[in-house]
N, C-alpha and C. Protein backbone atom coordinates (compact mmCIF):
# COMPACT_ATOMS: atom_id res chain seq x y z
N UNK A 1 53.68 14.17 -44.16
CA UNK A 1 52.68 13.33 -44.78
C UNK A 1 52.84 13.44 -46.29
N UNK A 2 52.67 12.52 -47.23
CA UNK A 2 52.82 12.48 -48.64
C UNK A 2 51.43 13.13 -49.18
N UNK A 3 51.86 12.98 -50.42
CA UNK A 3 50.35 14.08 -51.22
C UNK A 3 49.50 13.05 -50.98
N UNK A 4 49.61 11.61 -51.67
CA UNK A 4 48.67 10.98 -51.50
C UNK A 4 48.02 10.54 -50.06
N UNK A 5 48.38 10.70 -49.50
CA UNK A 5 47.73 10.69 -47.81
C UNK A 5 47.21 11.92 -47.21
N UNK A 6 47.94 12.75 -47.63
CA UNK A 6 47.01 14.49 -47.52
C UNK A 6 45.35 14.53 -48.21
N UNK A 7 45.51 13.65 -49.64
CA UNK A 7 44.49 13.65 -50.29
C UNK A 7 43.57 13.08 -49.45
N UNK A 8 44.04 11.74 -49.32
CA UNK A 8 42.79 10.54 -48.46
C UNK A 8 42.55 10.96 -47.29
N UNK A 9 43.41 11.91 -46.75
CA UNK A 9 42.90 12.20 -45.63
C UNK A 9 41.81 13.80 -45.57
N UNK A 10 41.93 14.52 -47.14
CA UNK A 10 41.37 15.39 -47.27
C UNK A 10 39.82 15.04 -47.44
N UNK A 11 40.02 13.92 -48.23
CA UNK A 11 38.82 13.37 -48.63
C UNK A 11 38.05 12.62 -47.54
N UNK A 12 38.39 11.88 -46.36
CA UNK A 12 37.90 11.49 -45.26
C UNK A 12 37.08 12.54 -44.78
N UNK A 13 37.79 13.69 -44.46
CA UNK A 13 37.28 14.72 -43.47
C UNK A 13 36.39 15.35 -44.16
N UNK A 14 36.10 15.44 -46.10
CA UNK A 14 34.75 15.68 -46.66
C UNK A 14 33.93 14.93 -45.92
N UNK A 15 34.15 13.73 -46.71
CA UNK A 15 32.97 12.55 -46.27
C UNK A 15 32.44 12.64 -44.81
N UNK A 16 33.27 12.77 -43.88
CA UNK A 16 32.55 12.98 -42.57
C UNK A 16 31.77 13.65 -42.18
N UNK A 17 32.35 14.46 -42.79
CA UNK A 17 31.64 16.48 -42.94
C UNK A 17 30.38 16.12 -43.44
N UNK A 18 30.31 15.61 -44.65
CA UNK A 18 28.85 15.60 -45.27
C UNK A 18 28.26 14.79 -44.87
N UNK A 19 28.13 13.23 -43.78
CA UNK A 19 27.77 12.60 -43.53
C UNK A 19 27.00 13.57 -42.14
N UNK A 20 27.94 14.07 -41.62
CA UNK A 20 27.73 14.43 -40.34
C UNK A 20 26.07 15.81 -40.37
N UNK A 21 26.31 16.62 -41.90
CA UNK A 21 25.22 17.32 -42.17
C UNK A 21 24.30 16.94 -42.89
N UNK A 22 24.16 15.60 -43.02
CA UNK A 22 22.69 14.37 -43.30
C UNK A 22 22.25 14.39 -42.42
N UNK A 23 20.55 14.64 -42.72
CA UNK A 23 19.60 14.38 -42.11
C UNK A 23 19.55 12.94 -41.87
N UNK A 24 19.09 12.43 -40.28
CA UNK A 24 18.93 11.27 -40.10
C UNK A 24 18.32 10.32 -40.93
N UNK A 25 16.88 11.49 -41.19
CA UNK A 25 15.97 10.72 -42.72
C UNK A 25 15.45 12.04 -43.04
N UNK A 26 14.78 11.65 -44.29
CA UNK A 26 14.43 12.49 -44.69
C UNK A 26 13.20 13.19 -43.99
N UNK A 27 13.32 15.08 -43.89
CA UNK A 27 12.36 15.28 -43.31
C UNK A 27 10.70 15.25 -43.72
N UNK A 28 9.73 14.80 -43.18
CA UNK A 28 8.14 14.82 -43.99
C UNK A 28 7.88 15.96 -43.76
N UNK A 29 6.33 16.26 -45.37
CA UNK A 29 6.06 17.85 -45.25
C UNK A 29 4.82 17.94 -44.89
N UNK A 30 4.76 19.07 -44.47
CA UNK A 30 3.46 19.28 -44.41
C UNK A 30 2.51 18.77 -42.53
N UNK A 31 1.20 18.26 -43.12
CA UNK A 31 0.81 17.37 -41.76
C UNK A 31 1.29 16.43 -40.90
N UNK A 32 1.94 15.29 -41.93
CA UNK A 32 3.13 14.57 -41.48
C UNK A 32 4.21 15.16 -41.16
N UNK A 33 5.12 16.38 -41.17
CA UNK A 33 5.67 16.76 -40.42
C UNK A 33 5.42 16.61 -38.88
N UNK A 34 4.59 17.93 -39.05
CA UNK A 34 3.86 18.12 -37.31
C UNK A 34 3.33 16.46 -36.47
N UNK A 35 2.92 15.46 -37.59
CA UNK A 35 2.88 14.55 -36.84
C UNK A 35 4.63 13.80 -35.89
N UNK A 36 5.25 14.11 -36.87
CA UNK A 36 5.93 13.07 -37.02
C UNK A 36 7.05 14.05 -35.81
N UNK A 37 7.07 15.08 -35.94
CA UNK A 37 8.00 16.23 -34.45
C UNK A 37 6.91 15.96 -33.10
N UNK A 38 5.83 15.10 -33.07
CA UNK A 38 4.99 15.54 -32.11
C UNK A 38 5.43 13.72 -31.87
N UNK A 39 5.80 13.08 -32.26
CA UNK A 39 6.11 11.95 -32.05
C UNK A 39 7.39 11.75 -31.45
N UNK A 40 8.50 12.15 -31.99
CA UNK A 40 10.18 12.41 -31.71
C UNK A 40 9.83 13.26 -31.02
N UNK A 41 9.15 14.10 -30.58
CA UNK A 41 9.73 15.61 -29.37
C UNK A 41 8.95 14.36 -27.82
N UNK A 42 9.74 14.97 -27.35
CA UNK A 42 10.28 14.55 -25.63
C UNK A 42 9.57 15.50 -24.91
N UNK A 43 8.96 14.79 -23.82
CA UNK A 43 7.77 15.65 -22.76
C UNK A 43 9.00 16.13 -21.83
N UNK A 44 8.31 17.86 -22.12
CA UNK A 44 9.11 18.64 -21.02
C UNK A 44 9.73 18.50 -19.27
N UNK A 45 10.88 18.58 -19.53
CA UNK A 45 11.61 18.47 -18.24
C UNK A 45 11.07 19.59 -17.20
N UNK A 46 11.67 19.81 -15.97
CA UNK A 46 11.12 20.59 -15.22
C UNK A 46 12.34 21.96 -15.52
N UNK A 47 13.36 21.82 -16.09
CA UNK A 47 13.94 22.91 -16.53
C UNK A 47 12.87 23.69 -17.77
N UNK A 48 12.35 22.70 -18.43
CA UNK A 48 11.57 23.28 -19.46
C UNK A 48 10.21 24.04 -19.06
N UNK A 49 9.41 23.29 -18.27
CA UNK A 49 8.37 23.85 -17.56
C UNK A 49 8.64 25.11 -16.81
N UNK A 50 10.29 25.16 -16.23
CA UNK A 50 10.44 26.91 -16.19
C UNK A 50 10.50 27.76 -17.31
N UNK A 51 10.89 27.39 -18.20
CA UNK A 51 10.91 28.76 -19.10
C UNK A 51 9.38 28.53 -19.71
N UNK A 52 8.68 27.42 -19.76
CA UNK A 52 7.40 27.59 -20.30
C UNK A 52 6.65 28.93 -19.06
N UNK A 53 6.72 28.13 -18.12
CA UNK A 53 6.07 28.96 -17.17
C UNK A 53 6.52 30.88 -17.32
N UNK A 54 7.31 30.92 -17.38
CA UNK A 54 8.06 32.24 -17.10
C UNK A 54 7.58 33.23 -18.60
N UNK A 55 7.41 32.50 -19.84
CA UNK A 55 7.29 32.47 -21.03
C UNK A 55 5.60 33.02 -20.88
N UNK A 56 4.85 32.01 -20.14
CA UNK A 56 3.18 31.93 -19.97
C UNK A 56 3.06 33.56 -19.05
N UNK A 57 3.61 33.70 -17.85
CA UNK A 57 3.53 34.83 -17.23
C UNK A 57 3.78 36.30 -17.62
N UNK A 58 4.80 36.14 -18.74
CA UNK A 58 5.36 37.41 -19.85
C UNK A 58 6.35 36.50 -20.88
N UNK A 59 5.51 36.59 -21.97
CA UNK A 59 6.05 36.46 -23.34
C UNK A 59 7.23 37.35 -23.66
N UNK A 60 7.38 38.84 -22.87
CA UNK A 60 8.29 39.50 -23.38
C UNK A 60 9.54 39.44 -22.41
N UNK A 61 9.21 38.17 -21.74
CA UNK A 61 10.58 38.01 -20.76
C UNK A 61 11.79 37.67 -21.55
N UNK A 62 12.73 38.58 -20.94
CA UNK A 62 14.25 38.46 -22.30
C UNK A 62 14.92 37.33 -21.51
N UNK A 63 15.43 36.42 -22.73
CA UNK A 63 16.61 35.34 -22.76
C UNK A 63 17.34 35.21 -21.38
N UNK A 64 17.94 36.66 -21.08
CA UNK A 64 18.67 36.63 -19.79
C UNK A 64 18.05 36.25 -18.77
N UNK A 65 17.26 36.55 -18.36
CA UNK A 65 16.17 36.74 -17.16
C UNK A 65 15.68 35.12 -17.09
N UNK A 66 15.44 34.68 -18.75
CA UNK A 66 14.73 33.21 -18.36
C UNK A 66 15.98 32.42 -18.04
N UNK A 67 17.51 32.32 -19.09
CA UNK A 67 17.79 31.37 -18.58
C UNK A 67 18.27 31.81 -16.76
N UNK A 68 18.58 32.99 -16.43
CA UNK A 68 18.66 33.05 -15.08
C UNK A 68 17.70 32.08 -13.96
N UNK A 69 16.16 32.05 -14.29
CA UNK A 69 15.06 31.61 -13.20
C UNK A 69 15.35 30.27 -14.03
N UNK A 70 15.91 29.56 -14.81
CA UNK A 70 16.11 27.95 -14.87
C UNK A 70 17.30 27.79 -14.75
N UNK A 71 17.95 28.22 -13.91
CA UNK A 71 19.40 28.56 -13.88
C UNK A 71 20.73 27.56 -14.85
N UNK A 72 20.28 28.00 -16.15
CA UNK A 72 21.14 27.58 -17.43
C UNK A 72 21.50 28.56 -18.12
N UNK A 73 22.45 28.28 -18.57
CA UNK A 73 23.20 29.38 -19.60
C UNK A 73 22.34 30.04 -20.51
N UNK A 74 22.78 31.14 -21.19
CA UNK A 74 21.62 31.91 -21.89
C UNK A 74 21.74 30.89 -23.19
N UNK A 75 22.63 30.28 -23.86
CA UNK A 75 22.89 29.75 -25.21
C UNK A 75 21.68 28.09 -25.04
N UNK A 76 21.54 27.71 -23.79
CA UNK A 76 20.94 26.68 -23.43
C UNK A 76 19.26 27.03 -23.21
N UNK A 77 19.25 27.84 -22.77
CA UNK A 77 17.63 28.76 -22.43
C UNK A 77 17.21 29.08 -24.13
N UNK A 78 18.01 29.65 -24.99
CA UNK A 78 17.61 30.10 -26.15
C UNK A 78 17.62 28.84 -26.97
N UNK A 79 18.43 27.87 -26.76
CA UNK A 79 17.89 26.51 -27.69
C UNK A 79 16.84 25.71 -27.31
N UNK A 80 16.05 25.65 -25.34
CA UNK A 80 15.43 24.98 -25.14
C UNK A 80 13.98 25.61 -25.51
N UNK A 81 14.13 26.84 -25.63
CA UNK A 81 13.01 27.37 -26.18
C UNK A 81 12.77 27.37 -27.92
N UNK A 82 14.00 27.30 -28.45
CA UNK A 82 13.78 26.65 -29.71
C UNK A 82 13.36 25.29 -30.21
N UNK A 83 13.84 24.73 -29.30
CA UNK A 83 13.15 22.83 -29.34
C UNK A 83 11.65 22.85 -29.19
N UNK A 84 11.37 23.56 -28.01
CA UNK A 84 10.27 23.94 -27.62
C UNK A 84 9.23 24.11 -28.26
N UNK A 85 9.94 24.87 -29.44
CA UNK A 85 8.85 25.31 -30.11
C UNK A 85 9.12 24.62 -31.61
N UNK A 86 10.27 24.12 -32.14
CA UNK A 86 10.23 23.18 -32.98
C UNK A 86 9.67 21.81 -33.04
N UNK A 87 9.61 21.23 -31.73
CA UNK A 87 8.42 20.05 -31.15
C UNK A 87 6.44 20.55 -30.62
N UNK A 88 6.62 21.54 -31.25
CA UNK A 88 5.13 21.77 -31.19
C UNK A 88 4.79 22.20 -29.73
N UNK A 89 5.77 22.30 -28.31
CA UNK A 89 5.14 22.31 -27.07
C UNK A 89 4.78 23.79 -26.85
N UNK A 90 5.29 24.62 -27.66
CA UNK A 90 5.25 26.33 -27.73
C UNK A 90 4.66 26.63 -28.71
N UNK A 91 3.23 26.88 -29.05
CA UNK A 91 2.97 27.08 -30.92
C UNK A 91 2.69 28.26 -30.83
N UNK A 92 2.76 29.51 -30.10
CA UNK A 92 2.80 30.76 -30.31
C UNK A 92 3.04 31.88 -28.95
N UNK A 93 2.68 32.50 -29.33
CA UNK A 93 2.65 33.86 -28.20
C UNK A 93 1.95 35.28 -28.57
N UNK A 94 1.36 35.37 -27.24
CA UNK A 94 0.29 36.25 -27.01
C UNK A 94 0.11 37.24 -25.60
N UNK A 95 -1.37 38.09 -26.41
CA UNK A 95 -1.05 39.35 -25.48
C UNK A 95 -2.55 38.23 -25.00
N UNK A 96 -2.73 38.50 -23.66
CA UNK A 96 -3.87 38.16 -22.36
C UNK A 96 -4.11 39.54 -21.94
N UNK A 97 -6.02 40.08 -23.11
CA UNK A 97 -6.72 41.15 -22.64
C UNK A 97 -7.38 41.03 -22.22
N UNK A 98 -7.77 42.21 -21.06
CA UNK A 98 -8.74 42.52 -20.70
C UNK A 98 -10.36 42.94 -21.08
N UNK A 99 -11.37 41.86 -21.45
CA UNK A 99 -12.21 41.94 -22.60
C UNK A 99 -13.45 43.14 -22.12
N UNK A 100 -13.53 43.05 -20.65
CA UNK A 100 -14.33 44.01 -20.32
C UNK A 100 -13.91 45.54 -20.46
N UNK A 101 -12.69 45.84 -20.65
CA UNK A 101 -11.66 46.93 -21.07
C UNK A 101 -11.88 47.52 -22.62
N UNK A 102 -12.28 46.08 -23.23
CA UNK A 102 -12.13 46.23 -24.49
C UNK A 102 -13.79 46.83 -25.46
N UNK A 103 -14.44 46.53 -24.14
CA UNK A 103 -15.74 46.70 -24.46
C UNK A 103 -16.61 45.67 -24.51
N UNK A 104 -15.94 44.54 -24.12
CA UNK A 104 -17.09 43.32 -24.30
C UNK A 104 -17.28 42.59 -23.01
N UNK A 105 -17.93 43.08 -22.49
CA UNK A 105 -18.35 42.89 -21.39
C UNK A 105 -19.27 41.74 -21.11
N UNK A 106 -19.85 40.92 -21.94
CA UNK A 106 -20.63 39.62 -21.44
C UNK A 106 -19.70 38.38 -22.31
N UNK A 107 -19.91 37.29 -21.32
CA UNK A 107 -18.46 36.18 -21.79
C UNK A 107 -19.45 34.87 -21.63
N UNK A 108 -19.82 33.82 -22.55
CA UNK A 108 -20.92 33.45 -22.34
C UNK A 108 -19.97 31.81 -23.28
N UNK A 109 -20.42 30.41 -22.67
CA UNK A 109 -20.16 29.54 -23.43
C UNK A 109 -21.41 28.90 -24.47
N UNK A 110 -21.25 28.61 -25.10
CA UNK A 110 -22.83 28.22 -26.46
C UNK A 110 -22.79 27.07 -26.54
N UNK A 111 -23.48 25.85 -25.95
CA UNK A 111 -22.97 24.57 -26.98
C UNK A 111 -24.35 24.26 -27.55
N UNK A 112 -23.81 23.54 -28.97
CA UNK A 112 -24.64 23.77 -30.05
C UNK A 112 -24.72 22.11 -29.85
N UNK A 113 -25.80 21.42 -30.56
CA UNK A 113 -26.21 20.20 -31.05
C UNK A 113 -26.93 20.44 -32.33
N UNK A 114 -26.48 19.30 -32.97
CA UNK A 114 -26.64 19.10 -34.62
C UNK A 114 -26.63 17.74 -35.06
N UNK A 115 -26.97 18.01 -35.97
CA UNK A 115 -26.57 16.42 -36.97
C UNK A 115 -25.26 16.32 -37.66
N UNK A 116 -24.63 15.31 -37.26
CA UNK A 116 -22.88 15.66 -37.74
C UNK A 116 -22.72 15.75 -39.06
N UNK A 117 -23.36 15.17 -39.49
CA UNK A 117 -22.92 15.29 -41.40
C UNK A 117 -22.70 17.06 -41.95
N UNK A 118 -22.81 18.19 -41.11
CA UNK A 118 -23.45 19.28 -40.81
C UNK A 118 -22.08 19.87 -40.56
N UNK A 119 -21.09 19.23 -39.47
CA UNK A 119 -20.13 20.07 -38.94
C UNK A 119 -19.27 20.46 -39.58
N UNK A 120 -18.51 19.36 -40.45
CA UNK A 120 -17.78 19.97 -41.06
C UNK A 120 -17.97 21.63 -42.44
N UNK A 121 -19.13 21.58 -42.72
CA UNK A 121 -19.49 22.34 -43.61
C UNK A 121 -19.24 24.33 -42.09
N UNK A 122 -19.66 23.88 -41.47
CA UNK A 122 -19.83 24.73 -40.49
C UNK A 122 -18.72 25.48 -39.80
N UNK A 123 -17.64 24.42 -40.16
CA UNK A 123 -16.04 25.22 -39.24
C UNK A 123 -15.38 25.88 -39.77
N UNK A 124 -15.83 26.60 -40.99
CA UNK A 124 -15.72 27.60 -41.73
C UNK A 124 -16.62 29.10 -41.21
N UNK A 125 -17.60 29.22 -41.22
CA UNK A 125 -18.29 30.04 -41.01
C UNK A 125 -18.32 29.89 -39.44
N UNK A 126 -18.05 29.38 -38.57
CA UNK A 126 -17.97 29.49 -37.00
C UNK A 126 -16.39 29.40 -37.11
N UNK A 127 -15.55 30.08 -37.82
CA UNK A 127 -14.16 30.36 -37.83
C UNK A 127 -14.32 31.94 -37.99
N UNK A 128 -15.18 32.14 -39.24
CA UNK A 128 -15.27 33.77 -39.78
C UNK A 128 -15.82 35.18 -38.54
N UNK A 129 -16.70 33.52 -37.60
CA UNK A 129 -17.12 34.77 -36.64
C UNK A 129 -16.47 35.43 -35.63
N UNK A 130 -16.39 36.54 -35.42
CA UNK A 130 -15.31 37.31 -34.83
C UNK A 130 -15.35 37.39 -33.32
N UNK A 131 -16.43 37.09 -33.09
CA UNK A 131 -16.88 37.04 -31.30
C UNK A 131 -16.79 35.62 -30.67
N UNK A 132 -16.47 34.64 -31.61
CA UNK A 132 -16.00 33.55 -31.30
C UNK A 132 -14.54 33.54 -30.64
N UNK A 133 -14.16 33.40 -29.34
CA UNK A 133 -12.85 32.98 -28.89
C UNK A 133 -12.34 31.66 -29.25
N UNK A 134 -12.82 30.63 -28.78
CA UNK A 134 -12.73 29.67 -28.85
C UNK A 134 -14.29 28.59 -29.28
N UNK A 135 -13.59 27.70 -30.12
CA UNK A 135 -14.47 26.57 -30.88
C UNK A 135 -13.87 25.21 -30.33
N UNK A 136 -14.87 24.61 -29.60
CA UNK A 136 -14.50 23.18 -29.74
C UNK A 136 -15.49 22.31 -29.88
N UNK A 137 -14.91 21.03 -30.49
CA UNK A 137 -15.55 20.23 -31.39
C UNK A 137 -16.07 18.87 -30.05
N UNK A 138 -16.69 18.68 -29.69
CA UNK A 138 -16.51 17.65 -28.12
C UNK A 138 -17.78 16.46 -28.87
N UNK A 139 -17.62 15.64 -27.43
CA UNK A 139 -18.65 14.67 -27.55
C UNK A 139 -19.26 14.65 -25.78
N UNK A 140 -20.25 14.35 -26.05
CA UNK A 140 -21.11 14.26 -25.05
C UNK A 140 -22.44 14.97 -25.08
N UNK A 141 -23.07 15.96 -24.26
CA UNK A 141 -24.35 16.10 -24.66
C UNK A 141 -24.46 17.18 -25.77
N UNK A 142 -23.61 18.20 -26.09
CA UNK A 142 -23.35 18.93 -26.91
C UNK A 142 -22.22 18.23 -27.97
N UNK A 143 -22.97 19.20 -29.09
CA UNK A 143 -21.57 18.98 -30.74
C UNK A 143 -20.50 19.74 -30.33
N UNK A 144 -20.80 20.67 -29.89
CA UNK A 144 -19.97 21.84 -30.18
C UNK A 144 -20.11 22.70 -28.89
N UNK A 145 -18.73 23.42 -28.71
CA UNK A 145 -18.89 24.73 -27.24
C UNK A 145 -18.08 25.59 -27.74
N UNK A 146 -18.64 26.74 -28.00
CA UNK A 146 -18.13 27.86 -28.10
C UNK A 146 -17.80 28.97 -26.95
N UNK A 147 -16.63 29.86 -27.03
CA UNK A 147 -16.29 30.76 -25.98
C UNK A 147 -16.89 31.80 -26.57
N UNK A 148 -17.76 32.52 -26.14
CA UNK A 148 -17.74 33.95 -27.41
C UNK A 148 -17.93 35.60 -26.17
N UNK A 149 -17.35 36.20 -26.88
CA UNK A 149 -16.88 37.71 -26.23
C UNK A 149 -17.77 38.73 -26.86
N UNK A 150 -18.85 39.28 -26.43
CA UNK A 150 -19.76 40.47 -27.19
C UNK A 150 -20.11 41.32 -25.82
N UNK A 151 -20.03 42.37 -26.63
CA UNK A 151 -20.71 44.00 -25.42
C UNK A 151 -21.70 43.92 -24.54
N UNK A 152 -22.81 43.20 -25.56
CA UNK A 152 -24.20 43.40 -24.39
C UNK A 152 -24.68 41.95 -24.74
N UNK A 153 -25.63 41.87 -24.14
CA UNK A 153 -27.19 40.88 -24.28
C UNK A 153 -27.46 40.58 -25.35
N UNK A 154 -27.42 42.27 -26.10
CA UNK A 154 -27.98 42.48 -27.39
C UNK A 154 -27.36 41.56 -28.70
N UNK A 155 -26.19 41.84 -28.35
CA UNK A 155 -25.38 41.21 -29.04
C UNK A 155 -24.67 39.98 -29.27
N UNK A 156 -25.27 39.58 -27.63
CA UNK A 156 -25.27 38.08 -27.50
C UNK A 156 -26.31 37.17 -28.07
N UNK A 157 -27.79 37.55 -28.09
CA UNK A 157 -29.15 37.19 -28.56
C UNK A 157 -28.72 37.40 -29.89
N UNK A 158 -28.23 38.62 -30.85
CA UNK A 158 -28.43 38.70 -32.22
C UNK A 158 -27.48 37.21 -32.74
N UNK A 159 -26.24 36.92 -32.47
CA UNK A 159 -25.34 35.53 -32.34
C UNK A 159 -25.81 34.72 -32.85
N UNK A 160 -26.41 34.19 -31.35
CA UNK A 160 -27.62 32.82 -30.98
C UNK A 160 -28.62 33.08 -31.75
N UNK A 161 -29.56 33.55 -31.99
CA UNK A 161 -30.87 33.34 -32.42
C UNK A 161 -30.72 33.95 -34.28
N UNK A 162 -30.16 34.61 -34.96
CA UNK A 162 -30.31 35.09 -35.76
C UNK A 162 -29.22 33.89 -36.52
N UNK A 163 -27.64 34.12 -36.27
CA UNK A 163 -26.17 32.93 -37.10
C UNK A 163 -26.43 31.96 -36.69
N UNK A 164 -26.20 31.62 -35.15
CA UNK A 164 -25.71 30.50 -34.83
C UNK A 164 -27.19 29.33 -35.19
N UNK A 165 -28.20 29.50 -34.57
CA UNK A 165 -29.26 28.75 -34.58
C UNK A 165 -29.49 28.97 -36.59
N UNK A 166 -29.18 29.65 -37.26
CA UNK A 166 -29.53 29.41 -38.55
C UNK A 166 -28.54 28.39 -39.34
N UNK A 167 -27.53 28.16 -38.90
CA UNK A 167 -26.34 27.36 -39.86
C UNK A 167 -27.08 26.46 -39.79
N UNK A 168 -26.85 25.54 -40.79
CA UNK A 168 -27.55 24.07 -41.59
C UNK A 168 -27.52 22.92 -40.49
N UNK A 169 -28.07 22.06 -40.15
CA UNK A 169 -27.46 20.52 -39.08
C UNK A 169 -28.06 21.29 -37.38
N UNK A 170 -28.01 22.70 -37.09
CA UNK A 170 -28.01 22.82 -35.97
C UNK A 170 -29.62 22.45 -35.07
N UNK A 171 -29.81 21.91 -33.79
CA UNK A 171 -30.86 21.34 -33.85
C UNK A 171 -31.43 22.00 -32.27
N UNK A 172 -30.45 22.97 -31.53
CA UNK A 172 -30.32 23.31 -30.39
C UNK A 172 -29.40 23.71 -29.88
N UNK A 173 -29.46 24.92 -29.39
CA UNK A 173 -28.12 26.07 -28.18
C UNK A 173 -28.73 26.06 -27.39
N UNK A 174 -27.71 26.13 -25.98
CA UNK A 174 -27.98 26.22 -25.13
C UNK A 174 -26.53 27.22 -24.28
N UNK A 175 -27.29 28.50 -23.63
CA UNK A 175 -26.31 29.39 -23.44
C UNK A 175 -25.79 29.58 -21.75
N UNK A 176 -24.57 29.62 -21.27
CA UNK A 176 -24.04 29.43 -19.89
C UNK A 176 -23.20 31.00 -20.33
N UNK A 177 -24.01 31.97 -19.41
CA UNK A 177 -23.22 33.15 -19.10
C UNK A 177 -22.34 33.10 -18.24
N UNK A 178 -21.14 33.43 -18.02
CA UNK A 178 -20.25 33.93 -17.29
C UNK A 178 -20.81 35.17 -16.45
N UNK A 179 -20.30 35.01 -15.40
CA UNK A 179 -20.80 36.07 -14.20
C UNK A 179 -19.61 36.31 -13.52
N UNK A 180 -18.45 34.90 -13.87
CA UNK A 180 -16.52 35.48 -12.70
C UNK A 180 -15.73 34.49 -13.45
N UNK A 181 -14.79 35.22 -13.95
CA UNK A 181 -13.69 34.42 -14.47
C UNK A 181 -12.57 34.32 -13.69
N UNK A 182 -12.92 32.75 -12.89
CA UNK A 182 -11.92 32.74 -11.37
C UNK A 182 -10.97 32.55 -12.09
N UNK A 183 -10.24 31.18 -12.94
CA UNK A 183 -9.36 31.21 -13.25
C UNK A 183 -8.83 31.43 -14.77
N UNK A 184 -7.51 31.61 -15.27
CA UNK A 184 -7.49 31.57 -16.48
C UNK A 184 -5.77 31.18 -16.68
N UNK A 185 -5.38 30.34 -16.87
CA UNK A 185 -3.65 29.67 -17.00
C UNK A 185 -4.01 29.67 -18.27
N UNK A 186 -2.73 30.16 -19.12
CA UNK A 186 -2.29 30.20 -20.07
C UNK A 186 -1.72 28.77 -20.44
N UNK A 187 -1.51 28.07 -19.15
CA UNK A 187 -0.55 26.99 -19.26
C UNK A 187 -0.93 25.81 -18.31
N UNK A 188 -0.95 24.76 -18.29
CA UNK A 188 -1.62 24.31 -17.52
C UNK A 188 -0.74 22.62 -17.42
N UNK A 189 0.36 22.63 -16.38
CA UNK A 189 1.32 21.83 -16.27
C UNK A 189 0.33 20.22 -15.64
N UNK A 190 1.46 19.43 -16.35
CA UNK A 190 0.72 18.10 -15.91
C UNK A 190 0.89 17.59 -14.33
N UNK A 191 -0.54 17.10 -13.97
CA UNK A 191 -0.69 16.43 -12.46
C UNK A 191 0.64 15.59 -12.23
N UNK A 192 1.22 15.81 -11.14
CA UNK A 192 2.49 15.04 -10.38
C UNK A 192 1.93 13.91 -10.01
């Protein structure tokens, strides 16, 4: 081959090269990110729903083991769990305690009613509280349902009647104790 064709052909195989490590478009930051991966990411296959599943049952299940039970290569198991979680379908991992173990022995849901102009000021300070598991924001006869985890009665009444019923907008709680926590999925696959 001559110099000048070594060149053009050196220079082709740049250009490809760098074409080939362009982003399709440019990536968005921030909120629009997460919108915009929750848009482009693809609803899980049933290869995927195994390693989710296997993932949901023990977080500390190693690479080998998962891609073994979806029976794919380990290099394929370790990228589908990277997609996974680069499309938002995996946003973390966790330990599942035992709360009566832990000392908190009454498990009680709260839903609150208010005047909405109210809530947003509020999901700050029903973030700070620590016996709060879970906060959700709903519609229907309640604003709001809280999960909350405390020791006794005592500590369930001080909550409700002293924080929760004092924040600004709130107009009524109403409290559903837990007495059996039949079920609890970490994961909860879509109806066939």
């Amino acid at each position: 081959m001559a110099d000048g064709q070594q060149q053009d052909h050196g220079r082709a195989r740049q250009t490809a090269e760098s074409e080939r490590r362009k982003p399709l478009r440019p990536a968005p930051a921030g909120e629009e990110a997460d919108r915009s991966r929750r848009r482009d990411a693809r609803l899980p296959d049933a290869t995927d729903e195994i390693i989710i599943g296997a993932l949901a049952d023990d977080a500390r299940t190693g690479i080998t083991e998962i891609a073994a039970m979806a029976n794919v290569s380990r290099a394929t198991a370790y990228n589908r769990i990277k997609r996974l979680t680069d499309d938002g379908v995996i946003r973390g991992y966790s330990v599942v305690a035992d709360h009566a173990r832990m000392g908190l022995g009454v498990t009680a849901l709260v839903l609150i009613s208010g005047s909405q102009p109210d809530w947003r000021a509020n999901r700050e300070v029903l973030s700070s509280y620590p016996e709060i598991e879970y906060c959700w924001y709903v519609v229907g006869s309640a604003d709001i349902v809280l999960l909350v985890r405390v020791a006794d009665t005592n500590q369930l009444r001080d909550l409700i009647l002293t924080r929760l019923q004092a924040l600004p907008g709130v107009t009524a709680t109403q409290t559903l104790t837990v007495i059996d926590e039949v079920v609890h999925r970490p994961v909860v696959k879509p109806a066939e």
